[in-house]
Every structure is written in C-alpha cells, then in structure tokens.
C-alpha atoms as a PDB file:
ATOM      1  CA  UNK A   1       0.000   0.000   0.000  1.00  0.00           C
ATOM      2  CA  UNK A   2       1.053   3.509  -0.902  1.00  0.00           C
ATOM      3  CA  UNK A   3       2.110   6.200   1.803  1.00  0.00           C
ATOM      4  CA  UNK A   4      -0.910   8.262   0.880  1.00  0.00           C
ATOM      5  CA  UNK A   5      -3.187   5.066   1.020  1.00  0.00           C
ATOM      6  CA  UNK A   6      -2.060   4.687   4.735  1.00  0.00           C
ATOM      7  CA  UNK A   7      -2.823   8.131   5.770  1.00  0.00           C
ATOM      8  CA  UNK A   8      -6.238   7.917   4.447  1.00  0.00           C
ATOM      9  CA  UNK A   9      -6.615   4.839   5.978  1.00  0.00           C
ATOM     10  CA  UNK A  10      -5.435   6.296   9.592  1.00  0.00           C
ATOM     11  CA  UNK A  11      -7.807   8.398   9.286  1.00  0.00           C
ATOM     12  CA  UNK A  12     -10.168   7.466  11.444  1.00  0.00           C
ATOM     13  CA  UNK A  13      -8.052   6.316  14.422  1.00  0.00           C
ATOM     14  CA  UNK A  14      -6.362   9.771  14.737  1.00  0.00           C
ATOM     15  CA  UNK A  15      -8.546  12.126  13.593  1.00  0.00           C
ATOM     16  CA  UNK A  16     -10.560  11.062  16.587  1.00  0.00           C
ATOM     17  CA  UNK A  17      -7.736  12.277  18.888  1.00  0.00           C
ATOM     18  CA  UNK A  18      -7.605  15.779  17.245  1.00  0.00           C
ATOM     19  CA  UNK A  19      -9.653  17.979  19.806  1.00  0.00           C
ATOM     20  CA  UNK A  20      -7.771  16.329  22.998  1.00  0.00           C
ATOM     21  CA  UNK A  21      -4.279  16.667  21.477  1.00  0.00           C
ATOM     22  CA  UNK A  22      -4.525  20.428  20.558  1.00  0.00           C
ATOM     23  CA  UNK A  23      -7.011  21.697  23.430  1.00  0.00           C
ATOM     24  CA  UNK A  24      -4.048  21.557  25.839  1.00  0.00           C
ATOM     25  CA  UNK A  25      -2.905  24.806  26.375  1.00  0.00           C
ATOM     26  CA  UNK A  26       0.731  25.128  27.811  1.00  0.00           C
ATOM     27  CA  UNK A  27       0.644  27.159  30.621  1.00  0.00           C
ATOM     28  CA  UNK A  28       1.321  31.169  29.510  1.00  0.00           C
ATOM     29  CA  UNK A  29       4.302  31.921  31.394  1.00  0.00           C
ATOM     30  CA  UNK A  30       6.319  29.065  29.393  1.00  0.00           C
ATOM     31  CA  UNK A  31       8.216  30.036  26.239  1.00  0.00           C
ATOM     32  CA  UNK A  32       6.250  30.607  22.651  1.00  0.00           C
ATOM     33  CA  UNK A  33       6.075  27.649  20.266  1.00  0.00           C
ATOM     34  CA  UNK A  34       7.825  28.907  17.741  1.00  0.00           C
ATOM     35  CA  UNK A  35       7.462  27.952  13.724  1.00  0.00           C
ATOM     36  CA  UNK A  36      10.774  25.782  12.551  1.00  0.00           C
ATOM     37  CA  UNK A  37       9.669  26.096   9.041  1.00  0.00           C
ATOM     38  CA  UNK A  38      11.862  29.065   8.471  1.00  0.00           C
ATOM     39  CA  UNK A  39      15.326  30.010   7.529  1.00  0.00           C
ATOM     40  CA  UNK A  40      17.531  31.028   9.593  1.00  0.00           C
ATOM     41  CA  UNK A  41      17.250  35.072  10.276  1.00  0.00           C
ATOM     42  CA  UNK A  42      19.730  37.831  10.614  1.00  0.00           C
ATOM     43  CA  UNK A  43      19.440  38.523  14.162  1.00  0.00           C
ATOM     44  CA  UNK A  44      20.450  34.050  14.271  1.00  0.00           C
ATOM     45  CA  UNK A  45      23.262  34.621  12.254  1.00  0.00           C
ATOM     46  CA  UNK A  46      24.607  37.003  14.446  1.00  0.00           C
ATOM     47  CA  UNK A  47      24.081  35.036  17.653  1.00  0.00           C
ATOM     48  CA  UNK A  48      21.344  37.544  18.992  1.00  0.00           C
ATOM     49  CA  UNK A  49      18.288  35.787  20.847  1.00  0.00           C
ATOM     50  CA  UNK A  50      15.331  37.057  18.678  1.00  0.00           C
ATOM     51  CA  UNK A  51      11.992  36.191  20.176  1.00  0.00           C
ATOM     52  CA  UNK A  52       9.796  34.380  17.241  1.00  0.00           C
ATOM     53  CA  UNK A  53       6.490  34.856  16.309  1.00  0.00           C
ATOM     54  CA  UNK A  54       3.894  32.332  17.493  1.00  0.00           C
ATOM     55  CA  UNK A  55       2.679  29.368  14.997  1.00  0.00           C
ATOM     56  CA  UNK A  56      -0.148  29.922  13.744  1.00  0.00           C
ATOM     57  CA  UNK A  57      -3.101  27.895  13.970  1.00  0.00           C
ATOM     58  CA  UNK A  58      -2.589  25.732  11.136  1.00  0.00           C
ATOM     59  CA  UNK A  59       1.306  25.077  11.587  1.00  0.00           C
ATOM     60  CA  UNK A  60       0.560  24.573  15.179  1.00  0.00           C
ATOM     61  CA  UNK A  61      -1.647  21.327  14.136  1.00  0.00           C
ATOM     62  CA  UNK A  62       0.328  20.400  11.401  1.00  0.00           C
ATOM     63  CA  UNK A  63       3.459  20.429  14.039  1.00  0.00           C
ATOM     64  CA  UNK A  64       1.001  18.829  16.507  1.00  0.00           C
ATOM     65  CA  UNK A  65       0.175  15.861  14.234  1.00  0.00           C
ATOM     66  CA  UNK A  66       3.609  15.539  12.360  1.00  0.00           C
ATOM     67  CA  UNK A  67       5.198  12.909  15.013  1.00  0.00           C
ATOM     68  CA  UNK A  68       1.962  10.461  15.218  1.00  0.00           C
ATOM     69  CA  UNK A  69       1.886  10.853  11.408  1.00  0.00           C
ATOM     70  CA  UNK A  70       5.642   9.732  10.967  1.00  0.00           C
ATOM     71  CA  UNK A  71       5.099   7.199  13.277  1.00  0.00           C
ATOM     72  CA  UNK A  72       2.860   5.684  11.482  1.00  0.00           C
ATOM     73  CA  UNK A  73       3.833   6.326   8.048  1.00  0.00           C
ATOM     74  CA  UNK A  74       7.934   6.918   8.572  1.00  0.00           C
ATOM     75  CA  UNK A  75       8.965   6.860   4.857  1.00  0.00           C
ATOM     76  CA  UNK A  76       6.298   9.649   3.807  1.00  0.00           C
ATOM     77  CA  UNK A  77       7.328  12.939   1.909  1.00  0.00           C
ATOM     78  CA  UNK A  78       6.913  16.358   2.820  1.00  0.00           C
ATOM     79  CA  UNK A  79       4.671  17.500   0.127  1.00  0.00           C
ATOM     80  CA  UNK A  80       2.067  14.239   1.378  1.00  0.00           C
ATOM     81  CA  UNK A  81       2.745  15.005   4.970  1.00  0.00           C
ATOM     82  CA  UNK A  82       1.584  18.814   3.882  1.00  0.00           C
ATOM     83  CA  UNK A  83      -1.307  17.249   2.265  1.00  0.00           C
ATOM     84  CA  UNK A  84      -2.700  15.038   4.524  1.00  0.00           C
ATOM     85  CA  UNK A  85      -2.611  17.997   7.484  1.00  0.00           C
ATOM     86  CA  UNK A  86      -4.086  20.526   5.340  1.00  0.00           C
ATOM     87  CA  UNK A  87      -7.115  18.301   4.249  1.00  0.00           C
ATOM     88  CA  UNK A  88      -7.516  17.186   7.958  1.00  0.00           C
ATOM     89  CA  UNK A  89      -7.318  21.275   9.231  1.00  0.00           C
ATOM     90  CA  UNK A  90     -10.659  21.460   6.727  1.00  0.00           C
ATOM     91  CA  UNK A  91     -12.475  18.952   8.321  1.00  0.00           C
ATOM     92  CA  UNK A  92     -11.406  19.616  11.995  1.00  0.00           C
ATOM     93  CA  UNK A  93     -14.248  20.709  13.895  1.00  0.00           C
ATOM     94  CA  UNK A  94     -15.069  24.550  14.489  1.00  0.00           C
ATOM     95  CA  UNK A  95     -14.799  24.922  18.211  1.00  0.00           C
ATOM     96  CA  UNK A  96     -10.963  23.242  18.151  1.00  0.00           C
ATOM     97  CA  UNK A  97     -10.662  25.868  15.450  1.00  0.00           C
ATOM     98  CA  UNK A  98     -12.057  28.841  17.723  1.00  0.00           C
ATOM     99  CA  UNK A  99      -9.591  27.598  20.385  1.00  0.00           C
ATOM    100  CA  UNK A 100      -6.501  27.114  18.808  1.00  0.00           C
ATOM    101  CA  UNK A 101      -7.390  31.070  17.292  1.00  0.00           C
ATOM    102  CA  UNK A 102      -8.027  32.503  20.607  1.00  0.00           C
ATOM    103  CA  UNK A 103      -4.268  30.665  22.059  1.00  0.00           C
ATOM    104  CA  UNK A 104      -2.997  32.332  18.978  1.00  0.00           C
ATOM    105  CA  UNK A 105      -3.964  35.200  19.931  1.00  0.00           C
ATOM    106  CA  UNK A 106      -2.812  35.195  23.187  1.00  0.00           C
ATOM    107  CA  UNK A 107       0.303  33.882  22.148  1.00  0.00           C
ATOM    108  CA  UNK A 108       0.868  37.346  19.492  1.00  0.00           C
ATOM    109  CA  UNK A 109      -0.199  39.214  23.015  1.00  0.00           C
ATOM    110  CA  UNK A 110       2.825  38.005  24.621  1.00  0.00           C
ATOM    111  CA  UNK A 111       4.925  37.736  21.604  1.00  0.00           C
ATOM    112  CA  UNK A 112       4.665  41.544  21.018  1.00  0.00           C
ATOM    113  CA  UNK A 113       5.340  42.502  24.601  1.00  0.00           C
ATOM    114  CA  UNK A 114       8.693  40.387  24.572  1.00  0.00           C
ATOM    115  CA  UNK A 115       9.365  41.804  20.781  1.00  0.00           C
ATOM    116  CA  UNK A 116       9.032  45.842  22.441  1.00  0.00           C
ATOM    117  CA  UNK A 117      11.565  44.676  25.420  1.00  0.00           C
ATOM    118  CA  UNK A 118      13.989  42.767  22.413  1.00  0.00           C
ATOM    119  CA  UNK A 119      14.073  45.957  20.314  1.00  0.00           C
ATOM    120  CA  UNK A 120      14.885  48.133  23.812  1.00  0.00           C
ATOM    121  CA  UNK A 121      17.861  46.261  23.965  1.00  0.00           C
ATOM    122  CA  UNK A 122      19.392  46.421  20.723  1.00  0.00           C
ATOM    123  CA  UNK A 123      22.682  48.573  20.629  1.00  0.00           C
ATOM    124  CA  UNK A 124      23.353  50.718  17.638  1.00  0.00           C
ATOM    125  CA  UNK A 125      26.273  48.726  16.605  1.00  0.00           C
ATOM    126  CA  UNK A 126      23.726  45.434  16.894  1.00  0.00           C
ATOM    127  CA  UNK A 127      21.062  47.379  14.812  1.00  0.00           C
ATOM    128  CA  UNK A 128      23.248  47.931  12.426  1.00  0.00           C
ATOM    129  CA  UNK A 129      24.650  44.540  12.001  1.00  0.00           C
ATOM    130  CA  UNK A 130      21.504  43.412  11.395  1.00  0.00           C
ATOM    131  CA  UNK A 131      20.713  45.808   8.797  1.00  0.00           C
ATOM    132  CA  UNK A 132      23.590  44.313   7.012  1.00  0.00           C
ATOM    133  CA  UNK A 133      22.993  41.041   7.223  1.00  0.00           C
ATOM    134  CA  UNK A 134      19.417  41.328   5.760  1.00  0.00           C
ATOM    135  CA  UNK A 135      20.754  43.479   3.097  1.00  0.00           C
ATOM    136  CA  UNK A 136      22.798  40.758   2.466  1.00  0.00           C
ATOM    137  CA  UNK A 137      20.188  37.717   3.178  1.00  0.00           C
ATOM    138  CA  UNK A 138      17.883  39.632   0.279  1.00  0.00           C
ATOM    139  CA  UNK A 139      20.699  40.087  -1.885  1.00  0.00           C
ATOM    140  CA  UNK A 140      21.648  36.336  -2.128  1.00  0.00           C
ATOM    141  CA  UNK A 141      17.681  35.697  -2.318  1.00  0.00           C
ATOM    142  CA  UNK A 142      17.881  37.958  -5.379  1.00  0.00           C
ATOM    143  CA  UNK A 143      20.701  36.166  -6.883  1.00  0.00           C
ATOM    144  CA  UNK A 144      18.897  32.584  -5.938  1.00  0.00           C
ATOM    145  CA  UNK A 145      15.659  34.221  -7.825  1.00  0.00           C
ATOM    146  CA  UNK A 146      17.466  35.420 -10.778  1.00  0.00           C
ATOM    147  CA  UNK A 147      19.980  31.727 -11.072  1.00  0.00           C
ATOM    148  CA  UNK A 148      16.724  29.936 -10.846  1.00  0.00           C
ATOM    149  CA  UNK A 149      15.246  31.961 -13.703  1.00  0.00           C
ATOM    150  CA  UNK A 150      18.157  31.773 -15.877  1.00  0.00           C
ATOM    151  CA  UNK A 151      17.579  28.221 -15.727  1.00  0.00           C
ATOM    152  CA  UNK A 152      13.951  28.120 -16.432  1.00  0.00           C
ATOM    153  CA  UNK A 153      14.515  30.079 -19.535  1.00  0.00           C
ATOM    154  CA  UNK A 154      17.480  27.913 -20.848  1.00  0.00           C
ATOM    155  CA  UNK A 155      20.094  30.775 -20.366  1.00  0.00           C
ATOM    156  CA  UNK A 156      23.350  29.153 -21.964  1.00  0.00           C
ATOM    157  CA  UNK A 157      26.213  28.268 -19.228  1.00  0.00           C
ATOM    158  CA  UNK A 158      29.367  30.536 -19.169  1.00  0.00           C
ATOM    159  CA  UNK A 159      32.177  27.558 -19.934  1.00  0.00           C
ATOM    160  CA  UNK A 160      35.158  26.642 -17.778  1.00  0.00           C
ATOM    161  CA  UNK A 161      38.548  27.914 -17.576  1.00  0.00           C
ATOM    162  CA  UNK A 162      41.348  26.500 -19.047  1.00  0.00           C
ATOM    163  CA  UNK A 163      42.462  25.844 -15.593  1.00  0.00           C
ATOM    164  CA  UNK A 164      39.301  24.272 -14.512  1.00  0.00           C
ATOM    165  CA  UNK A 165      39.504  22.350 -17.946  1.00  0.00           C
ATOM    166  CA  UNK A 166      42.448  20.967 -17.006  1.00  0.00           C
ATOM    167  CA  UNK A 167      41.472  20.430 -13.314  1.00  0.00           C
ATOM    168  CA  UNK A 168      38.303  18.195 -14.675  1.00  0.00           C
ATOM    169  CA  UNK A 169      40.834  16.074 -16.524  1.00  0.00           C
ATOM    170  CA  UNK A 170      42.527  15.086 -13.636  1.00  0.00           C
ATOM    171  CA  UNK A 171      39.897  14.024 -11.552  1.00  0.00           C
ATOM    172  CA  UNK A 172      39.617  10.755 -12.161  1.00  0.00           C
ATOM    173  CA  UNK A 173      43.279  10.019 -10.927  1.00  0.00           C
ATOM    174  CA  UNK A 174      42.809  11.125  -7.256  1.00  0.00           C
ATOM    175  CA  UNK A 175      39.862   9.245  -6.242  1.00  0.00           C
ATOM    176  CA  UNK A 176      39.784   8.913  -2.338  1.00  0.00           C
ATOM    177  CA  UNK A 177      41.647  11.973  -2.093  1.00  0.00           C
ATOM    178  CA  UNK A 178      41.129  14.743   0.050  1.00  0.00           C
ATOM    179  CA  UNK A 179      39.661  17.725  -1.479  1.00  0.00           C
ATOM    180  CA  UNK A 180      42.522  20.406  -0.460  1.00  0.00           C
ATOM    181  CA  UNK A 181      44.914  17.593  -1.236  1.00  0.00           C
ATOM    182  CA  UNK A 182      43.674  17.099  -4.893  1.00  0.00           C
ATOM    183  CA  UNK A 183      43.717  20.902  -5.342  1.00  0.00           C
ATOM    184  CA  UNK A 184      47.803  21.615  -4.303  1.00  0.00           C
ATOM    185  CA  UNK A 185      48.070  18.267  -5.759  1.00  0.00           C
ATOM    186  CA  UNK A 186      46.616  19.688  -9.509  1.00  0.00           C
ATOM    187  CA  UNK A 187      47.695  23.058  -9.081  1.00  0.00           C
ATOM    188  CA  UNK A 188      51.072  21.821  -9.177  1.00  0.00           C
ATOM    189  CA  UNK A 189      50.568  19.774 -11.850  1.00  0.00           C
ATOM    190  CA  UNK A 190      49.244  23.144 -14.012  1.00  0.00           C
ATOM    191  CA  UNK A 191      51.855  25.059 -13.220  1.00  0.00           C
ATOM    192  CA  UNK A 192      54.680  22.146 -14.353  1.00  0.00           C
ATOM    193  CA  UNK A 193      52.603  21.995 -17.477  1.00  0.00           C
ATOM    194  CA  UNK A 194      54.908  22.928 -20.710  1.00  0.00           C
ATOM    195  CA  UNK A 195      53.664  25.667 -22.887  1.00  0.00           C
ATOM    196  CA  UNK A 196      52.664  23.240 -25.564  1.00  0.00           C
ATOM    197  CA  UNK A 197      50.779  21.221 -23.139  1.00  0.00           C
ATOM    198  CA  UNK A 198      48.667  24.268 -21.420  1.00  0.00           C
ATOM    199  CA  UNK A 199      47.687  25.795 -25.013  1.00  0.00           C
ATOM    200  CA  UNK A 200      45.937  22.854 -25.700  1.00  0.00           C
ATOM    201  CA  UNK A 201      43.830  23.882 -22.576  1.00  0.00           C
ATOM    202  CA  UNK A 202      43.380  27.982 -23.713  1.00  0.00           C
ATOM    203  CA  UNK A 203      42.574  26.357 -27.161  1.00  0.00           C
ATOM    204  CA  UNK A 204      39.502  24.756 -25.878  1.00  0.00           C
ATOM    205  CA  UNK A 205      38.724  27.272 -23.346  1.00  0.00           C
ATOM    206  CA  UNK A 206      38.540  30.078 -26.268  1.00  0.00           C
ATOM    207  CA  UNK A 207      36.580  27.717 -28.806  1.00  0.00           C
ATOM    208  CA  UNK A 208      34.466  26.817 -25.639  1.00  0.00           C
ATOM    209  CA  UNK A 209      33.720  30.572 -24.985  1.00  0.00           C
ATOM    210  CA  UNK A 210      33.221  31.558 -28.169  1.00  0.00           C
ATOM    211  CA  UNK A 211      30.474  28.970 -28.349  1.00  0.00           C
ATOM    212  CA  UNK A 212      28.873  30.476 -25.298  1.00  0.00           C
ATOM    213  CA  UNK A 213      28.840  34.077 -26.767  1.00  0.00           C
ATOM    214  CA  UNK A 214      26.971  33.075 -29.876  1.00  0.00           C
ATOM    215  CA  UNK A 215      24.787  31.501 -28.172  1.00  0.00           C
ATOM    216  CA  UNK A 216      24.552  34.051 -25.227  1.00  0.00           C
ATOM    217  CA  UNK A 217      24.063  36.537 -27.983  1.00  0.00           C
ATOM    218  CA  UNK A 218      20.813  34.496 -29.390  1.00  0.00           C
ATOM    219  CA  UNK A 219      19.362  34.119 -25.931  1.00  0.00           C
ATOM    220  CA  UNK A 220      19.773  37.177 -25.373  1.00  0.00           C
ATOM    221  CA  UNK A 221      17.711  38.428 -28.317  1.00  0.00           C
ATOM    222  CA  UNK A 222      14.930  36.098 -27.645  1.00  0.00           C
ATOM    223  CA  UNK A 223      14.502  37.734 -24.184  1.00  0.00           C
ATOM    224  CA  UNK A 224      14.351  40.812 -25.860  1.00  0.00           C
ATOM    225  CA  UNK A 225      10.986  40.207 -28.370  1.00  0.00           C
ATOM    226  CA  UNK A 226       9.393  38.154 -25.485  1.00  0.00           C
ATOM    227  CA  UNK A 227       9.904  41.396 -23.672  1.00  0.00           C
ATOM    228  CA  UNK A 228      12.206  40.425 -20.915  1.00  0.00           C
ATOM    229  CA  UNK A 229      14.670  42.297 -21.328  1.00  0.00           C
ATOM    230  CA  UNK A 230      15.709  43.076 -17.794  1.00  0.00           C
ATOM    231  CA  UNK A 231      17.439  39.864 -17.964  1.00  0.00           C
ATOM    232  CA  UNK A 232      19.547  40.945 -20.781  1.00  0.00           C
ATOM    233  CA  UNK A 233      23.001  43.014 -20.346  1.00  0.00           C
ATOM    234  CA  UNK A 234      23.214  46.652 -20.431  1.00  0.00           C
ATOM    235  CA  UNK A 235      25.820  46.732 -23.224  1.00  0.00           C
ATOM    236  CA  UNK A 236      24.065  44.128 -25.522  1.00  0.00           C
ATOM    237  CA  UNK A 237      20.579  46.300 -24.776  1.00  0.00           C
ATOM    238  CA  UNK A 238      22.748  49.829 -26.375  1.00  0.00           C
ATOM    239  CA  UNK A 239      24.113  47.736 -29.135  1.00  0.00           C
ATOM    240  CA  UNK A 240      20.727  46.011 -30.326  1.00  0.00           C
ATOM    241  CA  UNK A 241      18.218  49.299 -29.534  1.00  0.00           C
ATOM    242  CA  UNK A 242      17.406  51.293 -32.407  1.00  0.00           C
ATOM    243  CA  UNK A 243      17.916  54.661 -32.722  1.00  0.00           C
ATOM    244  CA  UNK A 244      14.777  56.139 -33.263  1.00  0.00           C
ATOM    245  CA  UNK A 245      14.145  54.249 -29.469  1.00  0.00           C
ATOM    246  CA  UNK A 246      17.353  56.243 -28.005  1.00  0.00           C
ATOM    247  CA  UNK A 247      16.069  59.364 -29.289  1.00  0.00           C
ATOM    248  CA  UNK A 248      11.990  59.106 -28.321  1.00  0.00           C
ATOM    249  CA  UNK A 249      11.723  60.912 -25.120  1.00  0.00           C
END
C-alpha cells in the first residue's frame, strides 16, 4: 500500500484524537512555540536571541500531528505530509478551530510585549549589524531568484577555464583523495605543465567561450521580443536598440 493510502486509511483512528491533542494549552508563562519552518534570520546569524512569532493555527496542528503521522507512516514525503494535514485542518471541527485562534492570539499578546523589550535592547552597533545582514540575506535571495530563472529560460552556461579544464581532466586520478589535497596536488601539476601542453587547454577554453557568446548573444535576443529584457546586459541592450528608441523621449 502507498504512503498516501495509509494516511487515508489512519484516518479514522487519529482524527478522533484531534480535539484532545490540541485543546491543551501550555501554561502562559512558558516560552512561545515557535514555527521551525523558516530560515535562519539575521538577528540568528549574528548570535542575537530574537523572540519568534507564534505558529499559527494551522502550523501549530500540522506540528502537533507531524510525530503520530511519521510514526505511522515513517517513509512519507513532505509535500504528502503537507497534504494530509491541510485536508484534515478542513475537516477539523469549528470549536478546536475557535480555540486554537483565541491561544494564537494570546500567544501574538505576549509575543509583542517580549518583541518591544527585544528591540529596547538592541545597541546601535547590533542594529546595524543586522541591517547588514538582511541586506545581504535579500541580496543572495535575489541572486537565488534570478539563477533559478536563468535556468527556467534555458540561459546558456558561461564555460570553464582552461584551468578548470584541465582540473576536470585530472579528476579521475585522485579518487579517495582529500579535497585540499587534490587541489595543491593539480595546481602543481598546471603550473609544471609545458607551454605546448597548457595551449591545448586555452585552445579549448577560447573555442568553448566563443560557443557560449553566440549563443549568449541568441538568448539574449529572444529575451528581448518576449519582452524580458531586464534579464539581458546593459551593453548588448545599447548595441541592439534602435535609434529612433534612443532618441523618443
């Protein structure tokens, strides 16, 4: 039987235990259950104590359910695991519902008093550390965002080196090798090379990269009549934009 099949079929001996399993309130004055569903945040990165926001009232029972679901069902995904607790918050009954939204509330009461008495003690020097590291954090998301579309949209890969050209051909003779070994190990292998032998590498390297801007050059103009072209380059956008463009106000 499939995982899925099994949590449909557990259906009805947990589902039963819903309402007594998330009616428990922990008692106020103990810490905040806090979401683990998220990244790691600036303030973390920097070793500052940040209090975290409450779960709310759906993550709480999906967090609630998770270990008597992976008990039962140890070798199911994430994506079914999602499923199965988001059907199951539909059917839950409404007064569990009301409850778990009035703890929540409670919970952002308390969360919001500790957050004013966090930010209170903050130095400058920490505020602005963390201001840094976020710019940061959304600058790599940016970069994530924008890899991830290149990919979608077939963007052509810049080739190796002739270095790294000649680093790939050696890799198959230091299997069980450390990694900084094999690296001082091929390095000095590169630089021993004769000038004959290391042409050979810059040979392929430019016919490799002259590949690349071809066909850089034709992705490129695609993006441009499907009318993306803020993921072309600046200096291929003043090359291919006519005149009559550059001139309109």
């Amino acid at each position: 039987m499939s995982p899925i099949n099994n949590i449909f079929r557990l259906n009805s001996c947990l589902t039963g235990n819903f309402k007594n399993i998330l009616l428990g309130r922990t008692n106020r004055l103990s810490p905040i259950q806090i979401c683990t569903y998220t990244k790691k945040s600036a303030e973390e990165k920097l070793g500052i104590e940040k209090p975290k926001r409450p779960l709310t009232p759906f993550f709480k029972f999906m967090t609630q359910m998770r270990p008597a679901l992976l008990a039962k069902n140890p070798g199911i995904s994430s994506k079914e695991a999602i499923a199965w607790s988001s059907k199951h918050w539909q059917q839950l009954d409404s007064e569990t519902k009301l409850q778990m939204n009035k703890e929540y509330e409670k919970d952002m009461e308390d969360y919001k008093k500790i957050k004013e008495i966090y930010m209170s003690s903050l130095t400058d020097d920490q505020k602005e550390d963390i201001k840094r590291v976020k710019e940061e954090m959304g600058a790599a998301k940016e970069k994530r965002k924008l890899k991830a579309e290149y990919k979608e949209l077939g963007r052509p890969k810049k080739p190796m080196s002739s270095y790294l050209l000649f680093t790939q051909s050696r890799k198959d003779t230091f299997k069980g090798k450390q990694l900084k070994e094999y690296q001082e190990t091929v390095k000095t292998e590169w630089l021993k090379l004769t000038e004959t032998e290391r042409v050979k590498y810059e040979k392929q390297a430019q016919e490799l990269m002259n590949k690349y801007k071809k066909e850089l050059e034709a992705w490129e103009m695609k993006m441009i009549s499907i009318g993306r072209s803020d993921l072309v380059q600046q200096k291929t956008l003043r090359l291919k934009t006519p005149k009559s463009e550059k001139k309109s106000p």
